[in-house]
PDB file of N, CA and C in Angstrom:
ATOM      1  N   UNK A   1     -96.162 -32.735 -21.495  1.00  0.00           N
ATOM      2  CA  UNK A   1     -95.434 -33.934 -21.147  1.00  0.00           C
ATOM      3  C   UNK A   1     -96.089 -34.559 -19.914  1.00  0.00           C
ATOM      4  N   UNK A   2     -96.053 -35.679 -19.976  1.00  0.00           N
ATOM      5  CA  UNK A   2     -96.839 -36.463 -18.730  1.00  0.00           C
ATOM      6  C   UNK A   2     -95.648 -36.956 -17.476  1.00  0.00           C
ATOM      7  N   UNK A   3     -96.031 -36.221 -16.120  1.00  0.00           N
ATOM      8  CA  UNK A   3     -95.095 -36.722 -15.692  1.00  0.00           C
ATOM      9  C   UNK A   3     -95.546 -37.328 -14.098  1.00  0.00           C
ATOM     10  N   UNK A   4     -94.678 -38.544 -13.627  1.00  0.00           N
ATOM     11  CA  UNK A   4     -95.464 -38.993 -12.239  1.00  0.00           C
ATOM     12  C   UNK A   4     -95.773 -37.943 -11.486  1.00  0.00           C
ATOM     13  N   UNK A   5     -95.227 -36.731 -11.181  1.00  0.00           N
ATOM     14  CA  UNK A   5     -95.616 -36.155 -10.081  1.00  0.00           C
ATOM     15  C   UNK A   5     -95.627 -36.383  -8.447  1.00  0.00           C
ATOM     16  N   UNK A   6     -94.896 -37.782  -8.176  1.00  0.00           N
ATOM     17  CA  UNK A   6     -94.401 -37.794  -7.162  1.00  0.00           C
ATOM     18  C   UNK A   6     -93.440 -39.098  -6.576  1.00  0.00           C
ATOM     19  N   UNK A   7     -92.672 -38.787  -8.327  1.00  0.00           N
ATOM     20  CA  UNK A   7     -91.773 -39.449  -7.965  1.00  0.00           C
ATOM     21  C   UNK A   7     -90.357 -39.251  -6.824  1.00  0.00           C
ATOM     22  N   UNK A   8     -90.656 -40.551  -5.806  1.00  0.00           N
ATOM     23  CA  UNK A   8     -89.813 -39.845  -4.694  1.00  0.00           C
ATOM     24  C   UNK A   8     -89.303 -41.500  -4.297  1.00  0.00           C
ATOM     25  N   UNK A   9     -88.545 -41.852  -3.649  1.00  0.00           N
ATOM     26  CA  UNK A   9     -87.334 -42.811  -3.508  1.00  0.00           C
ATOM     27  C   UNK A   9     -88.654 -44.375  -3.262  1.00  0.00           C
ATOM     28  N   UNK A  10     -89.525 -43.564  -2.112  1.00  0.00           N
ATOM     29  CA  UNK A  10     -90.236 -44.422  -1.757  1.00  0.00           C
ATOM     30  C   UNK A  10     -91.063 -45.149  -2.525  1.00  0.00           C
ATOM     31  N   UNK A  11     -91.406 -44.302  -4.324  1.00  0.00           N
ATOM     32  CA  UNK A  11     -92.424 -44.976  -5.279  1.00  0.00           C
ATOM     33  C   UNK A  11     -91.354 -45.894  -6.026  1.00  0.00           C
ATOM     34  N   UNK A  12     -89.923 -45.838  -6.015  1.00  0.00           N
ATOM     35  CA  UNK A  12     -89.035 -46.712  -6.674  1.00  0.00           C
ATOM     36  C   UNK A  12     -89.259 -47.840  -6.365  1.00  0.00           C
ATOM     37  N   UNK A  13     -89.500 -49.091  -6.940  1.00  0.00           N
ATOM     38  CA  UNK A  13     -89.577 -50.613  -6.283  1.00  0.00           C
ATOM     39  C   UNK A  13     -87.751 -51.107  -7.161  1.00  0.00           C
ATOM     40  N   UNK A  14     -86.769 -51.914  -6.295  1.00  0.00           N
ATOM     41  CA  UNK A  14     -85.840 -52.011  -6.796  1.00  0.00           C
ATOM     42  C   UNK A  14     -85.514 -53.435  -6.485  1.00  0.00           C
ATOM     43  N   UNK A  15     -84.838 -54.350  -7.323  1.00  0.00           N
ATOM     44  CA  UNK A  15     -84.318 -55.857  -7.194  1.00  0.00           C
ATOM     45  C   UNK A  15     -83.437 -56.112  -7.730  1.00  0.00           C
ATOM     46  N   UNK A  16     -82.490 -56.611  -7.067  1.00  0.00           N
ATOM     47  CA  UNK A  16     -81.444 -57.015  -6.967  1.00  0.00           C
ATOM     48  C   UNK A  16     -80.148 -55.514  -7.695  1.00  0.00           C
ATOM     49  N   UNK A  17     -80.697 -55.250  -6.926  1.00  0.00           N
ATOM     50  CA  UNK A  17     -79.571 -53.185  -7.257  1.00  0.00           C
ATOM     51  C   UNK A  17     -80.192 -52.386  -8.812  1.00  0.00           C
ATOM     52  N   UNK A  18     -81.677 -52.936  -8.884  1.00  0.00           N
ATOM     53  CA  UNK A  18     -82.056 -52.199 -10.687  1.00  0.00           C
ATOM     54  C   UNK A  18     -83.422 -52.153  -9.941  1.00  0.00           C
ATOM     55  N   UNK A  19     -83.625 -50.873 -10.683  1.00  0.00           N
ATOM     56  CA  UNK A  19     -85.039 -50.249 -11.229  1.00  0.00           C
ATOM     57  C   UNK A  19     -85.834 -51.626 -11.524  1.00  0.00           C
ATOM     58  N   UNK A  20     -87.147 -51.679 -10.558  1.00  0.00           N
ATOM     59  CA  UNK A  20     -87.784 -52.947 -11.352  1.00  0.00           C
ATOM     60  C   UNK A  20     -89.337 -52.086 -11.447  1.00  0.00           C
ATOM     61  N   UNK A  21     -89.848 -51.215 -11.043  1.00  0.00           N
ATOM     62  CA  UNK A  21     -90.630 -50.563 -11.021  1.00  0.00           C
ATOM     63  C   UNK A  21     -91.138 -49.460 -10.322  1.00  0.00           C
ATOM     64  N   UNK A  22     -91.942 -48.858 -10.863  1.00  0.00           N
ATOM     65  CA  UNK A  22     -92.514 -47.130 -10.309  1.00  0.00           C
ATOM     66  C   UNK A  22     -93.883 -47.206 -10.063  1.00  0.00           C
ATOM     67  N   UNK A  23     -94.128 -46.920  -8.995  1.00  0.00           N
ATOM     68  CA  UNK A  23     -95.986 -46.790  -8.221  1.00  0.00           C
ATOM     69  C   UNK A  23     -96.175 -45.627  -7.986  1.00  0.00           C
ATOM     70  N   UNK A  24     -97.537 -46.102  -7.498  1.00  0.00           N
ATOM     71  CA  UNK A  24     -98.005 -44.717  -6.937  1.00  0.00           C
ATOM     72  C   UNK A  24     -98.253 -43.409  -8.076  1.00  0.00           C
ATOM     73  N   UNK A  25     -99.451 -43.496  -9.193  1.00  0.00           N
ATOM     74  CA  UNK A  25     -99.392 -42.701 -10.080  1.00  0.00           C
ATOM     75  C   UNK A  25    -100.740 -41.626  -9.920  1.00  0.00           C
ATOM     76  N   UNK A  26    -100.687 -41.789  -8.523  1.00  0.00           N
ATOM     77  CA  UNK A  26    -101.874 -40.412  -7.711  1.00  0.00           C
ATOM     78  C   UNK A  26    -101.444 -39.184  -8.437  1.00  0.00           C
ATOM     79  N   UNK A  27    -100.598 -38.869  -8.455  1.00  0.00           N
ATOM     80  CA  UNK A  27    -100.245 -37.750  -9.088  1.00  0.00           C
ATOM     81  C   UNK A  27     -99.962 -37.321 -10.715  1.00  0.00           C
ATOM     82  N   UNK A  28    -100.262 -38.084 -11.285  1.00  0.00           N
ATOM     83  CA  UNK A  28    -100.003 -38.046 -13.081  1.00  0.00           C
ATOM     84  C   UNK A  28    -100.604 -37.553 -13.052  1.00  0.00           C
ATOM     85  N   UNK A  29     -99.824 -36.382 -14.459  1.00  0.00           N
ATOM     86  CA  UNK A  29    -100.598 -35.423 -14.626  1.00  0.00           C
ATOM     87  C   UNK A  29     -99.645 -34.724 -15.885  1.00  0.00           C
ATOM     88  N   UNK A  30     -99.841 -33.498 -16.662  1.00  0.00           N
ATOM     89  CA  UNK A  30     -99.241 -33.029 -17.409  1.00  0.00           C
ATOM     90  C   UNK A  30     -98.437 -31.759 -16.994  1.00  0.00           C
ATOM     91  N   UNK A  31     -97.522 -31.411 -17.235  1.00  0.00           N
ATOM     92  CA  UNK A  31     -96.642 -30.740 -16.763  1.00  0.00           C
ATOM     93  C   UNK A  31     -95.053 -30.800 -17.127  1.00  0.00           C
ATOM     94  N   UNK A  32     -94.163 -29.896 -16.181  1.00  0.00           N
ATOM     95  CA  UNK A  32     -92.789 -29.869 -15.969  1.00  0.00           C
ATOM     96  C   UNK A  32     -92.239 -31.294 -15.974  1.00  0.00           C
ATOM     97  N   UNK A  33     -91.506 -32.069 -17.235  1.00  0.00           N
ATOM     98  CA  UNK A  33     -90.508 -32.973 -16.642  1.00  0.00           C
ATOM     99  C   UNK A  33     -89.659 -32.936 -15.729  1.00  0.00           C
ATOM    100  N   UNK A  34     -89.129 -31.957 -15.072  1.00  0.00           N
ATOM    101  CA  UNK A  34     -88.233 -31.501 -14.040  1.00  0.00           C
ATOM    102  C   UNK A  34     -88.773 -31.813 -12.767  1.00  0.00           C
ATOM    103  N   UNK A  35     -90.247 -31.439 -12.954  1.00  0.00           N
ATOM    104  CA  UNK A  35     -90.618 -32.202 -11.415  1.00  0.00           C
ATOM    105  C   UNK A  35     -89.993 -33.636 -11.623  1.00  0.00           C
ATOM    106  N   UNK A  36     -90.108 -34.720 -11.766  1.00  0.00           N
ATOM    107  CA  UNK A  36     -89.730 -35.814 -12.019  1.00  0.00           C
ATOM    108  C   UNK A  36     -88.106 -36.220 -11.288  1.00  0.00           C
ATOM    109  N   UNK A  37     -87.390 -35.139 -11.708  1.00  0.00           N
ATOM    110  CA  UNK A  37     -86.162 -35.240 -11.212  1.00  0.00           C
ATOM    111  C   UNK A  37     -86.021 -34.837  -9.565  1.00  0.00           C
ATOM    112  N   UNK A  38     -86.985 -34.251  -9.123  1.00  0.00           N
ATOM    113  CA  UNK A  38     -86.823 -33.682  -7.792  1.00  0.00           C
ATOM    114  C   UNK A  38     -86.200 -35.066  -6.897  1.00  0.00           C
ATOM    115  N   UNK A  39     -86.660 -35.709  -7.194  1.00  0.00           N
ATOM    116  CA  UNK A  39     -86.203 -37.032  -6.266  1.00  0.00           C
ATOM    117  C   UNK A  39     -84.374 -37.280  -5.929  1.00  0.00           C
ATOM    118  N   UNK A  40     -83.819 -36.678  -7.276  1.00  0.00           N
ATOM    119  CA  UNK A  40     -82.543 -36.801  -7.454  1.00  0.00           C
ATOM    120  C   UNK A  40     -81.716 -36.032  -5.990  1.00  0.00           C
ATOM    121  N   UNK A  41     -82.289 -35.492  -5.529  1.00  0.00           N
ATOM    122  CA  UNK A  41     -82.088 -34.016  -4.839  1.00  0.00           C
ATOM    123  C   UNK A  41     -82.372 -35.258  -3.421  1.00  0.00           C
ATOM    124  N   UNK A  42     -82.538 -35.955  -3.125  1.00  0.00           N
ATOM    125  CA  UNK A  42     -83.117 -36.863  -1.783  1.00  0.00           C
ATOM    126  C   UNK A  42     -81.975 -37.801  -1.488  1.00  0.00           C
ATOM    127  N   UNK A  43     -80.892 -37.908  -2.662  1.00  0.00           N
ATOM    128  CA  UNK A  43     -79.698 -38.916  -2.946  1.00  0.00           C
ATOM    129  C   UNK A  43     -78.190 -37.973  -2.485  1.00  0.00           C
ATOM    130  N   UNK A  44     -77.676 -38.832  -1.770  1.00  0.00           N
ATOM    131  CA  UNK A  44     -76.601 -38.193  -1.769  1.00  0.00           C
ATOM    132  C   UNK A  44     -75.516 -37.742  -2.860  1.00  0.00           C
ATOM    133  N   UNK A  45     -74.550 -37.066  -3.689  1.00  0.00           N
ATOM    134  CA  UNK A  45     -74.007 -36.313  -4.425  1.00  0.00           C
ATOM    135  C   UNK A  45     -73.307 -37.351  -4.906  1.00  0.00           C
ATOM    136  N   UNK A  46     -73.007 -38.586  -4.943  1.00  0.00           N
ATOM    137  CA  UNK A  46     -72.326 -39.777  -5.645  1.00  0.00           C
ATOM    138  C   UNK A  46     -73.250 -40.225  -6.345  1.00  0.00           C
ATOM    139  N   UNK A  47     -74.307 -40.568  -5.910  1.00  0.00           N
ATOM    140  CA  UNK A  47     -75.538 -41.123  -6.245  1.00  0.00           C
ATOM    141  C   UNK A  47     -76.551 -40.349  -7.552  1.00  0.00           C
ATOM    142  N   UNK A  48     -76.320 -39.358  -6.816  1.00  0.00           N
ATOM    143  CA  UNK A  48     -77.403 -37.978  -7.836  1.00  0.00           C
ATOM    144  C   UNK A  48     -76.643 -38.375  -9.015  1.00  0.00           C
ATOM    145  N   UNK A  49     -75.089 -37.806  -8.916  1.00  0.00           N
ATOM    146  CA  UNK A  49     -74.336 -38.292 -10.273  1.00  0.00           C
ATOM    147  C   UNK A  49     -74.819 -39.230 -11.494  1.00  0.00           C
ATOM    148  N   UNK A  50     -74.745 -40.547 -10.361  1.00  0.00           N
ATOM    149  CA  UNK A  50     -74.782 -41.354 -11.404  1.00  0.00           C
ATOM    150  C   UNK A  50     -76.111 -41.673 -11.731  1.00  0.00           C
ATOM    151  N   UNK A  51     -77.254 -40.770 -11.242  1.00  0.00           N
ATOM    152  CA  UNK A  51     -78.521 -41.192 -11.143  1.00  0.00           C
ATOM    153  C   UNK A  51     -78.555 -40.034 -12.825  1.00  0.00           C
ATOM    154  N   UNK A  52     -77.589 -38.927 -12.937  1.00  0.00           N
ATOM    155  CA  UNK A  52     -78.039 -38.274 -13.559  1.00  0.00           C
ATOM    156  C   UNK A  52     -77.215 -38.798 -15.082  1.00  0.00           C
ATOM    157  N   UNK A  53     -76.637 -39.058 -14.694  1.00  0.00           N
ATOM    158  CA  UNK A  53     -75.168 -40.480 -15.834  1.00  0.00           C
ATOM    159  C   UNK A  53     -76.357 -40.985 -16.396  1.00  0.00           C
ATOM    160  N   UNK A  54     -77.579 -41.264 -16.122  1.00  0.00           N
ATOM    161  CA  UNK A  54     -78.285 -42.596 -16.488  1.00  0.00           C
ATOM    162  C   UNK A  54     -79.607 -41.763 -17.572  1.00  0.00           C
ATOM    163  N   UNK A  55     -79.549 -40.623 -16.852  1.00  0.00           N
ATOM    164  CA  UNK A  55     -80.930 -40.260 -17.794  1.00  0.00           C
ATOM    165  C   UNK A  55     -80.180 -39.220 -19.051  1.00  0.00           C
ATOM    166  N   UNK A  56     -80.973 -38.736 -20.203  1.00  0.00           N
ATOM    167  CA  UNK A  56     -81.104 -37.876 -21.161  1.00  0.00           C
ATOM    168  C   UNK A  56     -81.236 -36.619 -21.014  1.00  0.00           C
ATOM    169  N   UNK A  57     -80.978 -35.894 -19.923  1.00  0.00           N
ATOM    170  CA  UNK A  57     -81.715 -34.618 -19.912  1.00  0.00           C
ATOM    171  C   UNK A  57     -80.987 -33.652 -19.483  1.00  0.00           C
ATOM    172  N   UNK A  58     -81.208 -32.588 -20.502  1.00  0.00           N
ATOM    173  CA  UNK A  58     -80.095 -31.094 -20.743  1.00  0.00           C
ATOM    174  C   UNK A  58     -79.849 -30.611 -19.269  1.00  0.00           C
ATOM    175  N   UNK A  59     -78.979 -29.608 -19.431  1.00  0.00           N
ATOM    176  CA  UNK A  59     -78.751 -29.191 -18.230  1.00  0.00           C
ATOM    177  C   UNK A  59     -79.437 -28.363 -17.576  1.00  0.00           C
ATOM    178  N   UNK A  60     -80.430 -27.538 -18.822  1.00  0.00           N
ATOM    179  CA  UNK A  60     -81.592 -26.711 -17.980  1.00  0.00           C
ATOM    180  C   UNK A  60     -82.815 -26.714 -17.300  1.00  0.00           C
ATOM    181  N   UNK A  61     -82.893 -28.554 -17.874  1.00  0.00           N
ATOM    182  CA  UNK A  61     -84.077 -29.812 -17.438  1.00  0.00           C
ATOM    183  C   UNK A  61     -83.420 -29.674 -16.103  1.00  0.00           C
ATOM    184  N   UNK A  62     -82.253 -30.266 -15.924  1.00  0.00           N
ATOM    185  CA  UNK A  62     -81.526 -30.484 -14.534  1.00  0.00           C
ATOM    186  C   UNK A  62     -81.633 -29.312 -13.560  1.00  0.00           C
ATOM    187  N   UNK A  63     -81.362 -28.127 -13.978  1.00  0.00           N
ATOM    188  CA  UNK A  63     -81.047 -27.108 -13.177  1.00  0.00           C
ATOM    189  C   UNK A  63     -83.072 -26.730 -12.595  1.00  0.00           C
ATOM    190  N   UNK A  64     -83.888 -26.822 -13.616  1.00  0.00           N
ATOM    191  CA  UNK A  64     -84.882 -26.973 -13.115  1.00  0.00           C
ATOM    192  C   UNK A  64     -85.326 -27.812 -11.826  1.00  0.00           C
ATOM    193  N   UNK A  65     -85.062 -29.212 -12.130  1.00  0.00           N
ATOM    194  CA  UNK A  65     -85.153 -30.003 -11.301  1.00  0.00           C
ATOM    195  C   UNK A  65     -84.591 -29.455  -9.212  1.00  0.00           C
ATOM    196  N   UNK A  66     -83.376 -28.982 -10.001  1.00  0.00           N
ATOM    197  CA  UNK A  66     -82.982 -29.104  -8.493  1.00  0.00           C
ATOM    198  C   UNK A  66     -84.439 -27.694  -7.900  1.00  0.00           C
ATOM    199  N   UNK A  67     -83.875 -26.541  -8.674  1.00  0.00           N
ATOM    200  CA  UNK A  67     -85.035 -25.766  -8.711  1.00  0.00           C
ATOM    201  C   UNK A  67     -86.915 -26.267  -7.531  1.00  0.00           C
ATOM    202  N   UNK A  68     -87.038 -26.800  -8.248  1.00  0.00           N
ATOM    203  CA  UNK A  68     -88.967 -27.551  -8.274  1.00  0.00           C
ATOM    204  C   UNK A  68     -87.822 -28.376  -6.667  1.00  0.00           C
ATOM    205  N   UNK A  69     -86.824 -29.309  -6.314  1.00  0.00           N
ATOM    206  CA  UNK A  69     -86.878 -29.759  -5.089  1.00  0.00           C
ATOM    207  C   UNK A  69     -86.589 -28.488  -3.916  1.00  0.00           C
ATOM    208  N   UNK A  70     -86.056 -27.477  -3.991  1.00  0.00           N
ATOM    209  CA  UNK A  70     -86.212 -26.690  -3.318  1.00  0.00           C
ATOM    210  C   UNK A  70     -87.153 -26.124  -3.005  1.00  0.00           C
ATOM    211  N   UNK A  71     -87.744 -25.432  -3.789  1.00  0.00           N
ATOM    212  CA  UNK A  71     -89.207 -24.936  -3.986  1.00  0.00           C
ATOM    213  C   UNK A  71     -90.199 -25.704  -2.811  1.00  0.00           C
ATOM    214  N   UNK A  72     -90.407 -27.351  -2.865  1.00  0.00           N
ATOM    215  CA  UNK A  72     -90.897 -28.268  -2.254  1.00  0.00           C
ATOM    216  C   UNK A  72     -90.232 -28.316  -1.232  1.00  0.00           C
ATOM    217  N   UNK A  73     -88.920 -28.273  -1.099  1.00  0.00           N
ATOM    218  CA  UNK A  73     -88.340 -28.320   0.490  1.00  0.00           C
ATOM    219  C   UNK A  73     -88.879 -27.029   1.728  1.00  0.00           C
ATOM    220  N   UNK A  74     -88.881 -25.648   1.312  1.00  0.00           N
ATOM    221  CA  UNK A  74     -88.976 -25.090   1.342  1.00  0.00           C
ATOM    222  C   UNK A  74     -90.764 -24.545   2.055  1.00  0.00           C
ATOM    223  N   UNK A  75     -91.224 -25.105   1.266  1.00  0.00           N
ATOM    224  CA  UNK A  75     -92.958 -25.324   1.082  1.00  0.00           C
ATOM    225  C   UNK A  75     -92.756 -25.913   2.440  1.00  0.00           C
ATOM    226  N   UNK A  76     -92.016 -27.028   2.326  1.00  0.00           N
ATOM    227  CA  UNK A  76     -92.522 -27.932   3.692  1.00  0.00           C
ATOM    228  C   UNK A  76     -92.343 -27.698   5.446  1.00  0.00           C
ATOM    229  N   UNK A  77     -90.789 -26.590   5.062  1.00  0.00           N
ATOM    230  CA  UNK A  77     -90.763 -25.558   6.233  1.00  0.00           C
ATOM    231  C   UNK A  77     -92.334 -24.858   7.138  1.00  0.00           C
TER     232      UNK A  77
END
């Protein structure tokens, strides 16, 4: 699966309160969709919600996700 690899709040471009586009594709590459979600993990717990309301993906995609942002938090210690 192809995934940005660093998708993080700052590659979001947004107008007028919507998704208008995603940059920054230094990092594409093949791999974990779950990385992808790490970003969710940067949003506060109202937000993550409905960030997660919006996408398709099982709960073990999800539980990954938070997974891979720890991992990275962690790293950065």
């Amino acid at each position: 699966v192809w995934v940005h690899g660093d998708l993080a709040a700052t590659n979001l471009l947004v107008r007028d309160g919507r998704l208008c586009a995603v940059i920054d594709f230094g990092c594409l590459g093949i791999g974990d969709p779950a990385v992808d979600l790490m970003v969710a993990w940067e949003f506060l717990a109202p937000v993550r919600e409905t960030f997660r309301a919006a996408l398709a993906v099982d709960d073990a995609t999800w539980v990954r996700g938070r997974g891979w942002a720890l991992t990275t938090a962690l790293v950065a210690l």
